[in-house]
PDB file of N, CA and C in Angstrom:
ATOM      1  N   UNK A   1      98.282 167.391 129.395  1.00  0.00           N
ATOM      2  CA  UNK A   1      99.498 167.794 130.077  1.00  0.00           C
ATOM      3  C   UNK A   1     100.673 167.754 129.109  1.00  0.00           C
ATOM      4  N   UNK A   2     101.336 168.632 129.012  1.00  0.00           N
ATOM      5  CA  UNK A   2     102.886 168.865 128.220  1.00  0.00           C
ATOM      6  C   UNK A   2     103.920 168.417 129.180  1.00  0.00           C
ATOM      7  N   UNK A   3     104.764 168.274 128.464  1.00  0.00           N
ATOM      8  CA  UNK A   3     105.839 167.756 128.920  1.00  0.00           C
ATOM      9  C   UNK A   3     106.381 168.217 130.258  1.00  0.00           C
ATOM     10  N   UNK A   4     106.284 169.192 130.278  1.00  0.00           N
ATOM     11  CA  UNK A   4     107.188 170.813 131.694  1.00  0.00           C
ATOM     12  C   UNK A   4     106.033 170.451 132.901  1.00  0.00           C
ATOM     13  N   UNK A   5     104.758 170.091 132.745  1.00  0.00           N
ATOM     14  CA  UNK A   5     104.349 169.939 133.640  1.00  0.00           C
ATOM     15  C   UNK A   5     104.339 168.507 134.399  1.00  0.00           C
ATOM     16  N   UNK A   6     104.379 167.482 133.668  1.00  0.00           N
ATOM     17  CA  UNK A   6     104.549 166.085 134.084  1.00  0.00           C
ATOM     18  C   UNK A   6     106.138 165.814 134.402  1.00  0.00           C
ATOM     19  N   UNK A   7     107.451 166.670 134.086  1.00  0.00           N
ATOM     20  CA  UNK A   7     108.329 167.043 134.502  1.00  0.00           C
ATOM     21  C   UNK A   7     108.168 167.616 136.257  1.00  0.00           C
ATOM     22  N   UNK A   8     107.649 168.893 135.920  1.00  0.00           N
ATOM     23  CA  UNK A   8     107.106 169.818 137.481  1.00  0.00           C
ATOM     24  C   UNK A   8     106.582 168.747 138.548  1.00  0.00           C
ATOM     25  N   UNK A   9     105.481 167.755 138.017  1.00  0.00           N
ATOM     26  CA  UNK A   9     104.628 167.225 139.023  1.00  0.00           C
ATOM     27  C   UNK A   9     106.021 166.119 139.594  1.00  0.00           C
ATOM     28  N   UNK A  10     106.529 165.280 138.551  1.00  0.00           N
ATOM     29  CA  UNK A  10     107.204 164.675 139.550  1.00  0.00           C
ATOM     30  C   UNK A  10     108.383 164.959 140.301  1.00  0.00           C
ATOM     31  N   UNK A  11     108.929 165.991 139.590  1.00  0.00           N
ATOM     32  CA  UNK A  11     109.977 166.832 140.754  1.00  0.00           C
ATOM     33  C   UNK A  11     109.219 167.133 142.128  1.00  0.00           C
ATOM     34  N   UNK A  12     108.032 167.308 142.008  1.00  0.00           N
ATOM     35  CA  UNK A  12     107.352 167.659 142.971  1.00  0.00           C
ATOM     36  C   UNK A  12     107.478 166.509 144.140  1.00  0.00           C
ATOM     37  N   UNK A  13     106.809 165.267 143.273  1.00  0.00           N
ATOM     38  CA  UNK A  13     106.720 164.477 144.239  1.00  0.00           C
ATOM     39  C   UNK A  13     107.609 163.578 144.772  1.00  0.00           C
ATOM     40  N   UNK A  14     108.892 163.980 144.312  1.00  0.00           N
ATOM     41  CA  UNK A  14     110.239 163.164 144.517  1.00  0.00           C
ATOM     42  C   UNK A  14     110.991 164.092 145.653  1.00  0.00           C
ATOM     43  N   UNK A  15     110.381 165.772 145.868  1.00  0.00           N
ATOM     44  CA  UNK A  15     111.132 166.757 146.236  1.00  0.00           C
ATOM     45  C   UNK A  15     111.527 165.946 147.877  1.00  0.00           C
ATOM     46  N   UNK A  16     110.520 165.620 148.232  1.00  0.00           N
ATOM     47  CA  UNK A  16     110.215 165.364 150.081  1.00  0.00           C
ATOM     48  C   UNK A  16     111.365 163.531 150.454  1.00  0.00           C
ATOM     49  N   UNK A  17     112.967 164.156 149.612  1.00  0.00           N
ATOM     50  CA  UNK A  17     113.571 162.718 149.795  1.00  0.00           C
ATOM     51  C   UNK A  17     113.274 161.064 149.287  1.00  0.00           C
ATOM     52  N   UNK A  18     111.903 160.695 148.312  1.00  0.00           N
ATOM     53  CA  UNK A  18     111.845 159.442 148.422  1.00  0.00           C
ATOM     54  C   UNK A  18     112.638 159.731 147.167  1.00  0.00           C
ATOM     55  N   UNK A  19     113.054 158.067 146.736  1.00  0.00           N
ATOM     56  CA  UNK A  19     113.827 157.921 145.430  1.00  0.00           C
ATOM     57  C   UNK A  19     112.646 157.230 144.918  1.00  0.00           C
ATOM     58  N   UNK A  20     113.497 157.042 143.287  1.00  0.00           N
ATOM     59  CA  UNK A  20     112.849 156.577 142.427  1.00  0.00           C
ATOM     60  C   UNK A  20     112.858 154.811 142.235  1.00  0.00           C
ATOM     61  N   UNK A  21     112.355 154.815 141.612  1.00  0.00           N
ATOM     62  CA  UNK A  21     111.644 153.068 141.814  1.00  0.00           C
ATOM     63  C   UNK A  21     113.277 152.432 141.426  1.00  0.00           C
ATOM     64  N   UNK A  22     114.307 152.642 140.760  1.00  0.00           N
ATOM     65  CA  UNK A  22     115.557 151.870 140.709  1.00  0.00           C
ATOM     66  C   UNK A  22     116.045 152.016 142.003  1.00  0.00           C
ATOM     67  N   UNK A  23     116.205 152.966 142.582  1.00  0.00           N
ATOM     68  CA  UNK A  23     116.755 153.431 143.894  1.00  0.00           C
ATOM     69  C   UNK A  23     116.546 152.451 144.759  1.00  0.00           C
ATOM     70  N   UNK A  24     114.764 152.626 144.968  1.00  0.00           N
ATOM     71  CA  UNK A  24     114.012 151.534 145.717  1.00  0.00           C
ATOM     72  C   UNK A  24     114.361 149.818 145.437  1.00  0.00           C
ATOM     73  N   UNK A  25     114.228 149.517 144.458  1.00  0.00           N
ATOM     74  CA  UNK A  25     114.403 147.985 143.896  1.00  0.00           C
ATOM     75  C   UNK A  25     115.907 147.708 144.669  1.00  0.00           C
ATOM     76  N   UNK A  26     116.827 148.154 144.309  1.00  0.00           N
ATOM     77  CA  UNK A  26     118.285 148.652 144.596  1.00  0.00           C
ATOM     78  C   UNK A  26     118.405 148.444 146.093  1.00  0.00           C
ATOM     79  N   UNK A  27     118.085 148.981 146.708  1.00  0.00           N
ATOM     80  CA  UNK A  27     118.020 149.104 148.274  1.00  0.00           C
ATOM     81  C   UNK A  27     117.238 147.820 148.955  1.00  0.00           C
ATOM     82  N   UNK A  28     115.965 147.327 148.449  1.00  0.00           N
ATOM     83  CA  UNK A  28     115.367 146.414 148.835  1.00  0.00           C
ATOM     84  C   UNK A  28     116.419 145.003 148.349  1.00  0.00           C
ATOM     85  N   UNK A  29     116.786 145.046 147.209  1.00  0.00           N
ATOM     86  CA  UNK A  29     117.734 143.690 147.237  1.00  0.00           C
ATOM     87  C   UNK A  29     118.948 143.846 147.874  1.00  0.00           C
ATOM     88  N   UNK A  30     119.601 144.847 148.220  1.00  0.00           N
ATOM     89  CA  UNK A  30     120.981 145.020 148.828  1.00  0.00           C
ATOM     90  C   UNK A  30     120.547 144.557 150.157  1.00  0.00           C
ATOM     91  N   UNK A  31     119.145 145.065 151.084  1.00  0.00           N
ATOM     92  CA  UNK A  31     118.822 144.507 152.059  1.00  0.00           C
ATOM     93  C   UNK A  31     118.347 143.116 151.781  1.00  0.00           C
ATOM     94  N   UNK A  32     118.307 142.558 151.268  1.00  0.00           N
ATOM     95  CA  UNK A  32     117.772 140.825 150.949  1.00  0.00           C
ATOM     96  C   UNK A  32     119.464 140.235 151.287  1.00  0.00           C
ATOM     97  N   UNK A  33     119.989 140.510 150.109  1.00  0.00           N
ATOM     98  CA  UNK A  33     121.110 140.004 150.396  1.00  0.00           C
ATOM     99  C   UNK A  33     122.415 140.275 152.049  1.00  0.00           C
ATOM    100  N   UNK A  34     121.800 141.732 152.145  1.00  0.00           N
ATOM    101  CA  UNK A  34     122.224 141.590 153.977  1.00  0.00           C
ATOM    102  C   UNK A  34     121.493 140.757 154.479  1.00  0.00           C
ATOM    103  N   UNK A  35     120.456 140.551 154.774  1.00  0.00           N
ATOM    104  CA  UNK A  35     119.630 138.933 155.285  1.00  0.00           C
ATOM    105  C   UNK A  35     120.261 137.508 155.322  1.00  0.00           C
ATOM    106  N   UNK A  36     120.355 137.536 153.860  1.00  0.00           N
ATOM    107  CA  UNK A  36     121.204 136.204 154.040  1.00  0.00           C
ATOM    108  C   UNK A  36     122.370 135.847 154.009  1.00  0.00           C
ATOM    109  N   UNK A  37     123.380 136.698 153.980  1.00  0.00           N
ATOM    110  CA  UNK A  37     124.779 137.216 154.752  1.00  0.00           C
ATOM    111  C   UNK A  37     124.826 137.084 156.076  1.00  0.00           C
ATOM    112  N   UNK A  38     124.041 137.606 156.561  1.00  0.00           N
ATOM    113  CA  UNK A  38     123.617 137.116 158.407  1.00  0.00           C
ATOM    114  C   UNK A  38     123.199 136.015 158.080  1.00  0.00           C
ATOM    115  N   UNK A  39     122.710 135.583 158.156  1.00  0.00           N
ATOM    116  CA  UNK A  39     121.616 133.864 158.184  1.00  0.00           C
ATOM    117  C   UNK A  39     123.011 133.331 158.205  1.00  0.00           C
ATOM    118  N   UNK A  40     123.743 133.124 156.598  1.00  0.00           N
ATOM    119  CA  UNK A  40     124.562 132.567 156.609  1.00  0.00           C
ATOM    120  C   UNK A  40     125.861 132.297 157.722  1.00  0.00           C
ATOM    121  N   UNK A  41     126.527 133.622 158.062  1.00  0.00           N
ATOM    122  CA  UNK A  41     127.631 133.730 159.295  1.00  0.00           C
ATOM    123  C   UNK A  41     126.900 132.928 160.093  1.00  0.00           C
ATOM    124  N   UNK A  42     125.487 133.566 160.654  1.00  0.00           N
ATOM    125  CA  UNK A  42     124.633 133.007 161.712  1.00  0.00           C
ATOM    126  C   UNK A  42     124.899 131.444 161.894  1.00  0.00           C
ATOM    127  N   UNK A  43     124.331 130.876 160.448  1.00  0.00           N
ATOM    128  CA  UNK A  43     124.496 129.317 160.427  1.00  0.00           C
ATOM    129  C   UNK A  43     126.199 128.861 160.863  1.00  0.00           C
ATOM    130  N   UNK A  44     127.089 129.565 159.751  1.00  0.00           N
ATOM    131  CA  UNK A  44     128.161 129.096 160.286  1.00  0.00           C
ATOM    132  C   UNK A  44     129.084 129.067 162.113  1.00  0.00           C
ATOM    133  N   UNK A  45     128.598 130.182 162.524  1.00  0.00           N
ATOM    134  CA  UNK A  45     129.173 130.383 163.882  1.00  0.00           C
ATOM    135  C   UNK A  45     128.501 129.001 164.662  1.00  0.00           C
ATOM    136  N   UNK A  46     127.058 128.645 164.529  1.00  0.00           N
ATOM    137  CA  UNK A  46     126.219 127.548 164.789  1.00  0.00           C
ATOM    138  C   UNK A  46     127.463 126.473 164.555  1.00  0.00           C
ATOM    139  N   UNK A  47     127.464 126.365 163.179  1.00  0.00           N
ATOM    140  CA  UNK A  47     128.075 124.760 163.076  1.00  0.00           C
ATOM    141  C   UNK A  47     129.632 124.455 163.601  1.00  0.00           C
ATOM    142  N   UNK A  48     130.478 125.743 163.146  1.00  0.00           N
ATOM    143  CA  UNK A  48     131.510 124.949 163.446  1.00  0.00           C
ATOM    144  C   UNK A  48     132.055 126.089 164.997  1.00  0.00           C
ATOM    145  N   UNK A  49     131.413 126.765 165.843  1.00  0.00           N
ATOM    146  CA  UNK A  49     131.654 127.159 166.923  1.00  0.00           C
ATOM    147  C   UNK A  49     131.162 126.946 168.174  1.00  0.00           C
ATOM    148  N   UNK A  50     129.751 127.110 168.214  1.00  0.00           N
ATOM    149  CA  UNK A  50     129.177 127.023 169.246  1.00  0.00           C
ATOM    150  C   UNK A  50     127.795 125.894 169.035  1.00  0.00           C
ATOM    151  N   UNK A  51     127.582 125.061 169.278  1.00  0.00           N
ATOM    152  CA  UNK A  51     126.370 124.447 168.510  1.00  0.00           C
ATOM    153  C   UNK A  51     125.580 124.652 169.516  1.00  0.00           C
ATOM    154  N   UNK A  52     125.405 124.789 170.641  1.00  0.00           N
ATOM    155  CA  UNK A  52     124.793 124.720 171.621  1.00  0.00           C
ATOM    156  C   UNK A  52     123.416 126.305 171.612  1.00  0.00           C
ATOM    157  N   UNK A  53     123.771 126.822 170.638  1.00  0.00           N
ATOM    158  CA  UNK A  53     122.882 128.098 170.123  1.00  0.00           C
ATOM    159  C   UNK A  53     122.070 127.714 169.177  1.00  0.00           C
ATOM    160  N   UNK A  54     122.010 126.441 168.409  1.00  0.00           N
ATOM    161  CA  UNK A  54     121.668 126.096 167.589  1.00  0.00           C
ATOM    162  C   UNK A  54     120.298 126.660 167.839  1.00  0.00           C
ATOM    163  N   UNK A  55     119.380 126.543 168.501  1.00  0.00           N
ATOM    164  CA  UNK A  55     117.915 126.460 168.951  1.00  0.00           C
ATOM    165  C   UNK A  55     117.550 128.528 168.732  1.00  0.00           C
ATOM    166  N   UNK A  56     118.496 128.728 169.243  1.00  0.00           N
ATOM    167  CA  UNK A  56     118.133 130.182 169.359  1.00  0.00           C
ATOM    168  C   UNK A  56     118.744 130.920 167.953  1.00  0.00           C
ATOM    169  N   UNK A  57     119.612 130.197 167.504  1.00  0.00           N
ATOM    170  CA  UNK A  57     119.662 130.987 165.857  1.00  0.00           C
ATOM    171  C   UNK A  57     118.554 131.038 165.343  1.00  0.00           C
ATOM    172  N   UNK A  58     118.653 128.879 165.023  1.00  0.00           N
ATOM    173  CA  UNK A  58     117.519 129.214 164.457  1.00  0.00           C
ATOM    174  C   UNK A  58     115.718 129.565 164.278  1.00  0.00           C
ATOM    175  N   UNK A  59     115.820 129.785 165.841  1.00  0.00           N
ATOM    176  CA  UNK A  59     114.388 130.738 166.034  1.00  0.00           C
ATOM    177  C   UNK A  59     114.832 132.451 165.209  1.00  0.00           C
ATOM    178  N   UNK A  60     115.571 132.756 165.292  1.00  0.00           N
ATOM    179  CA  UNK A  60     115.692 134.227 165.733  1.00  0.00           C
ATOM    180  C   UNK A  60     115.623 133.856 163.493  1.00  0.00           C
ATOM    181  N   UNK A  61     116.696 133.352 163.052  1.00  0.00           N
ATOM    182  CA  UNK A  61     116.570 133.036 161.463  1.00  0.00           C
ATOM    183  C   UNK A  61     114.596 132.858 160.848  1.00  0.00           C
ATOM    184  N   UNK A  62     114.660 132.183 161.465  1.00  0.00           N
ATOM    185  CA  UNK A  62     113.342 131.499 160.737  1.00  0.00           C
ATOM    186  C   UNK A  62     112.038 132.634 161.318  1.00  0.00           C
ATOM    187  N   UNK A  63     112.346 133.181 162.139  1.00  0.00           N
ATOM    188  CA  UNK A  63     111.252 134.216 162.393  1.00  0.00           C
ATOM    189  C   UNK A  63     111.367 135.741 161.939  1.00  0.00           C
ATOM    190  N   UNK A  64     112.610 136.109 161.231  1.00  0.00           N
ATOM    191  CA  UNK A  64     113.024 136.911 160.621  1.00  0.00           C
ATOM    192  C   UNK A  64     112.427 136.747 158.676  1.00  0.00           C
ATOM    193  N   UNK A  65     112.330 135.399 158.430  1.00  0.00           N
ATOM    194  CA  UNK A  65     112.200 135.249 157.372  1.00  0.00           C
ATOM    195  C   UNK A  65     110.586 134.736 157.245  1.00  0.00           C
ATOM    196  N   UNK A  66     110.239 134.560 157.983  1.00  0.00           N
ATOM    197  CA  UNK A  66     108.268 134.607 158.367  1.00  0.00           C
ATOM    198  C   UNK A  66     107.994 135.951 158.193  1.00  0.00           C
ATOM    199  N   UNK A  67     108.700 137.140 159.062  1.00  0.00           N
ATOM    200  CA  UNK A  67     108.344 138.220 159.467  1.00  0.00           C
ATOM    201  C   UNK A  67     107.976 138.889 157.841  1.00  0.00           C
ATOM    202  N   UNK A  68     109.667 138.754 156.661  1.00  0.00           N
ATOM    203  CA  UNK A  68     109.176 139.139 155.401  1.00  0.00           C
ATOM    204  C   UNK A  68     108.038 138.403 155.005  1.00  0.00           C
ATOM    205  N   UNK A  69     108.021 137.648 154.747  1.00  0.00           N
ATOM    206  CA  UNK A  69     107.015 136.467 154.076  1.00  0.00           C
ATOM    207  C   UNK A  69     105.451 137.229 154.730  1.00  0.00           C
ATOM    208  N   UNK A  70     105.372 137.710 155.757  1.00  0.00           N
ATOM    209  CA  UNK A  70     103.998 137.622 156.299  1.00  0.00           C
ATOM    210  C   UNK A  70     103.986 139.113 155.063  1.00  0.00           C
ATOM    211  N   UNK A  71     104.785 140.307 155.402  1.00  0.00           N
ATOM    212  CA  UNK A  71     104.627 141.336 154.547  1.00  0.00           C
ATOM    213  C   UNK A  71     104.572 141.274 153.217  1.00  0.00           C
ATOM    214  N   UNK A  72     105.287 140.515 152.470  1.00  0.00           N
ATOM    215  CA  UNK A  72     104.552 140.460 151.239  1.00  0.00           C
ATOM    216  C   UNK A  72     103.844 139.709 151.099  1.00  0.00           C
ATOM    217  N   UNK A  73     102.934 138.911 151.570  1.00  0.00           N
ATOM    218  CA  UNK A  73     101.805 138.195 151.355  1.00  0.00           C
ATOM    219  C   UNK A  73     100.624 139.545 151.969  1.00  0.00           C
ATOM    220  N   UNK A  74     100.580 140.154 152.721  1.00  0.00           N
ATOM    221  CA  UNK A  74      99.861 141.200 152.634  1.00  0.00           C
ATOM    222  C   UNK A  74      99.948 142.308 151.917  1.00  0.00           C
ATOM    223  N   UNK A  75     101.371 142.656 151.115  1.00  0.00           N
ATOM    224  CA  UNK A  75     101.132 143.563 150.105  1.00  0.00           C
ATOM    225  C   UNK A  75     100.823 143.172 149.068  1.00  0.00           C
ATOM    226  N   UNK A  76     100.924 141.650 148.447  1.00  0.00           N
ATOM    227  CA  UNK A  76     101.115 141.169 147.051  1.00  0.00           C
ATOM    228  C   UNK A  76      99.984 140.160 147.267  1.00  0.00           C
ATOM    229  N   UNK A  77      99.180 140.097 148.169  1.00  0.00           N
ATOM    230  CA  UNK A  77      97.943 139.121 148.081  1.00  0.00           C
ATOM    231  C   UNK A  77      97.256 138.189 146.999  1.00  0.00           C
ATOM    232  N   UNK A  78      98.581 137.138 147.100  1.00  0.00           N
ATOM    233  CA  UNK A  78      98.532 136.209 145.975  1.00  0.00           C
ATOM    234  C   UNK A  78      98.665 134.587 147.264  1.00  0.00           C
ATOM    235  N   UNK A  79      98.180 133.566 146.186  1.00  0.00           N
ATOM    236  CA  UNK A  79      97.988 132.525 147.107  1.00  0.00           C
ATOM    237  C   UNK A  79      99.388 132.005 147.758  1.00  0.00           C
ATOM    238  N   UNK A  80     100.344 132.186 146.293  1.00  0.00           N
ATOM    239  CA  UNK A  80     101.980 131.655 146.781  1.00  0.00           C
ATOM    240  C   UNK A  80     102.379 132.215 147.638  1.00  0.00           C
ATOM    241  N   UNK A  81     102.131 133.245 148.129  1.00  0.00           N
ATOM    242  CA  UNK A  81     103.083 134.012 149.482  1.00  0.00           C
ATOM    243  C   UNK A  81     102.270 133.889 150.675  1.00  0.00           C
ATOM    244  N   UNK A  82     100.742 133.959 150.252  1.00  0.00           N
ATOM    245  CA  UNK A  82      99.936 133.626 151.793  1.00  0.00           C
ATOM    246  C   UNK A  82     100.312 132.198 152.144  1.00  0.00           C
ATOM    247  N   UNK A  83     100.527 131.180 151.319  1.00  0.00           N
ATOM    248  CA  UNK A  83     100.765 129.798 151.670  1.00  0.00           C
ATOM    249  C   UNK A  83     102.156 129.790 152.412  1.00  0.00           C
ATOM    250  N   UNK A  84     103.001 130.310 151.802  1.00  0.00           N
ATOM    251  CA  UNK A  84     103.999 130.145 152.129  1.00  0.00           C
ATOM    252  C   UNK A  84     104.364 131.324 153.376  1.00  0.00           C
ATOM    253  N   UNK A  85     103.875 132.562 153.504  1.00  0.00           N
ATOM    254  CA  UNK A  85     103.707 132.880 155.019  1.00  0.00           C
ATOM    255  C   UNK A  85     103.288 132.384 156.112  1.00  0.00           C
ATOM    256  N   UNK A  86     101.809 131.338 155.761  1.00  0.00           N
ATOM    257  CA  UNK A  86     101.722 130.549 156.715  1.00  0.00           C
ATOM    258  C   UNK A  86     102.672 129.599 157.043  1.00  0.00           C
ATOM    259  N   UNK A  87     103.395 128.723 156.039  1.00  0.00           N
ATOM    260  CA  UNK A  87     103.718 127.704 156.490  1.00  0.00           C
ATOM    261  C   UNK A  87     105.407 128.051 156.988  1.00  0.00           C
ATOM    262  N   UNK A  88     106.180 129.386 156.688  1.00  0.00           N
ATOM    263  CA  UNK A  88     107.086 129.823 157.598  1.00  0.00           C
ATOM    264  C   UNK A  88     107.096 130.182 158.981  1.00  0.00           C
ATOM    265  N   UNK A  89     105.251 130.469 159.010  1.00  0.00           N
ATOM    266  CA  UNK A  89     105.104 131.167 160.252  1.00  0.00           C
ATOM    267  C   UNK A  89     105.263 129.689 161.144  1.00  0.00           C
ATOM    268  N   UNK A  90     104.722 128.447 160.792  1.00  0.00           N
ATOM    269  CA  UNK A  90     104.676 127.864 161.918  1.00  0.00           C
ATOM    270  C   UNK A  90     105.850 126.870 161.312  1.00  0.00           C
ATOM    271  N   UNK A  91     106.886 127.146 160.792  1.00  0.00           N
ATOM    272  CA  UNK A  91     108.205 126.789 161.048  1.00  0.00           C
ATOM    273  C   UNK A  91     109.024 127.478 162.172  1.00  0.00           C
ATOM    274  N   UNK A  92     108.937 129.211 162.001  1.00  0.00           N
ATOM    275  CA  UNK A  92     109.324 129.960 163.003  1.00  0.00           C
ATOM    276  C   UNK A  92     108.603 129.636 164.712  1.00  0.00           C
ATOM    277  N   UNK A  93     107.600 129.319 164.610  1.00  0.00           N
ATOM    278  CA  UNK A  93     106.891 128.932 165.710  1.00  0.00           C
ATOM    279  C   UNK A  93     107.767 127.532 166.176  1.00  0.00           C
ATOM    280  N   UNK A  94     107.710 126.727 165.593  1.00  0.00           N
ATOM    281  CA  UNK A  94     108.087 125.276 165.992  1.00  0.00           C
ATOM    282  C   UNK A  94     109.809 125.447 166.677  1.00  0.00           C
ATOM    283  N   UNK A  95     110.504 126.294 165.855  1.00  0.00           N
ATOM    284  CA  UNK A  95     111.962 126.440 166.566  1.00  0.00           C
ATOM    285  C   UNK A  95     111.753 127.312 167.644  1.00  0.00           C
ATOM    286  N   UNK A  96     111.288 128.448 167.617  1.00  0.00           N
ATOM    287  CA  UNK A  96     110.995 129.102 169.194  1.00  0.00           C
ATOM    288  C   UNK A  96     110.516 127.846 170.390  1.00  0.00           C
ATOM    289  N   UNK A  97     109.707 126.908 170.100  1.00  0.00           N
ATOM    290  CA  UNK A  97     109.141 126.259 170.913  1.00  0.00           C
ATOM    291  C   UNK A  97     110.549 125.074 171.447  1.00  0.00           C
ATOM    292  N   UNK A  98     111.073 124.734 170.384  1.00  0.00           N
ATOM    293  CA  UNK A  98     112.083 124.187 170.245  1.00  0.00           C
ATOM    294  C   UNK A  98     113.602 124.765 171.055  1.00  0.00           C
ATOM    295  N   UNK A  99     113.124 126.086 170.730  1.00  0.00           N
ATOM    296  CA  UNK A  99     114.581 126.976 171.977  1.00  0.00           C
ATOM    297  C   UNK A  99     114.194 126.881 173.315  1.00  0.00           C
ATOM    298  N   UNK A 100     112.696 126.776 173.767  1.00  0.00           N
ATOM    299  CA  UNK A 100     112.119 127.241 175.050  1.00  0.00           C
ATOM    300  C   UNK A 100     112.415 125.549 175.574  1.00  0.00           C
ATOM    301  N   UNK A 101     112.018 124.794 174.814  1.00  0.00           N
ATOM    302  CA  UNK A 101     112.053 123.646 175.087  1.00  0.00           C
ATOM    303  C   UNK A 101     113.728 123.128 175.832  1.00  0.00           C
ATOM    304  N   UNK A 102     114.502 123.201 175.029  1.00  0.00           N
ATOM    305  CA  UNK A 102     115.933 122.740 174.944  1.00  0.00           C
ATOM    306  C   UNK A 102     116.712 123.942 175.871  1.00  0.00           C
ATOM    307  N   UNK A 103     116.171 124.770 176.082  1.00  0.00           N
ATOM    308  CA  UNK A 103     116.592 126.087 177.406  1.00  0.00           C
ATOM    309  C   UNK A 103     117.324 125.796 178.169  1.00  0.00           C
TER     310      UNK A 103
END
């Protein structure tokens, strides 16, 4: 393959809207950091406004951050993220039980 055609192919395959892998990287951390921009307000409205939500933040927090954790431990199927998906998952579990509880 020459140059014009490995040019052609990926115009091709970029044509149908996706971006390119900076684009992507780019977008995935801008959304990380919206995550914990919420978490954070989240926590703060908790502490110094209403504490009485405490239970339901932090279900709604901690099961948001299981939810990633479970996805890259199934895309990146390595032991550190399956361990640690499990053991968010039943952090997120324990505060849901903890909101239903304290209801």
């Amino acid at each position: 393959m020459d140059k014009n055609e490995i040019l052609a192919k990926s115009r091709q395959e970029n044509s149908n809207g996706d971006f390119d892998e900076k684009e992507k990287l780019v977008r995935i951390n801008g959304q990380s950091i919206g995550f914990l921009v919420v978490a954070a307000m989240l926590i703060l409205y908790v502490a110094f406004i209403d504490r009485t939500q405490y239970e339901a933040v932090s279900a709604i927090l901690w099961s948001g951050i299981a939810a990633a954790n479970i996805y890259e431990a199934i895309k990146v199927r390595k032991p550190f993220y399956i361990f640690a998906a499990i053991a968010l998952t039943f952090v997120a579990i324990g505060h849901i039980v903890l909101f239903f509880k304290y209801r």
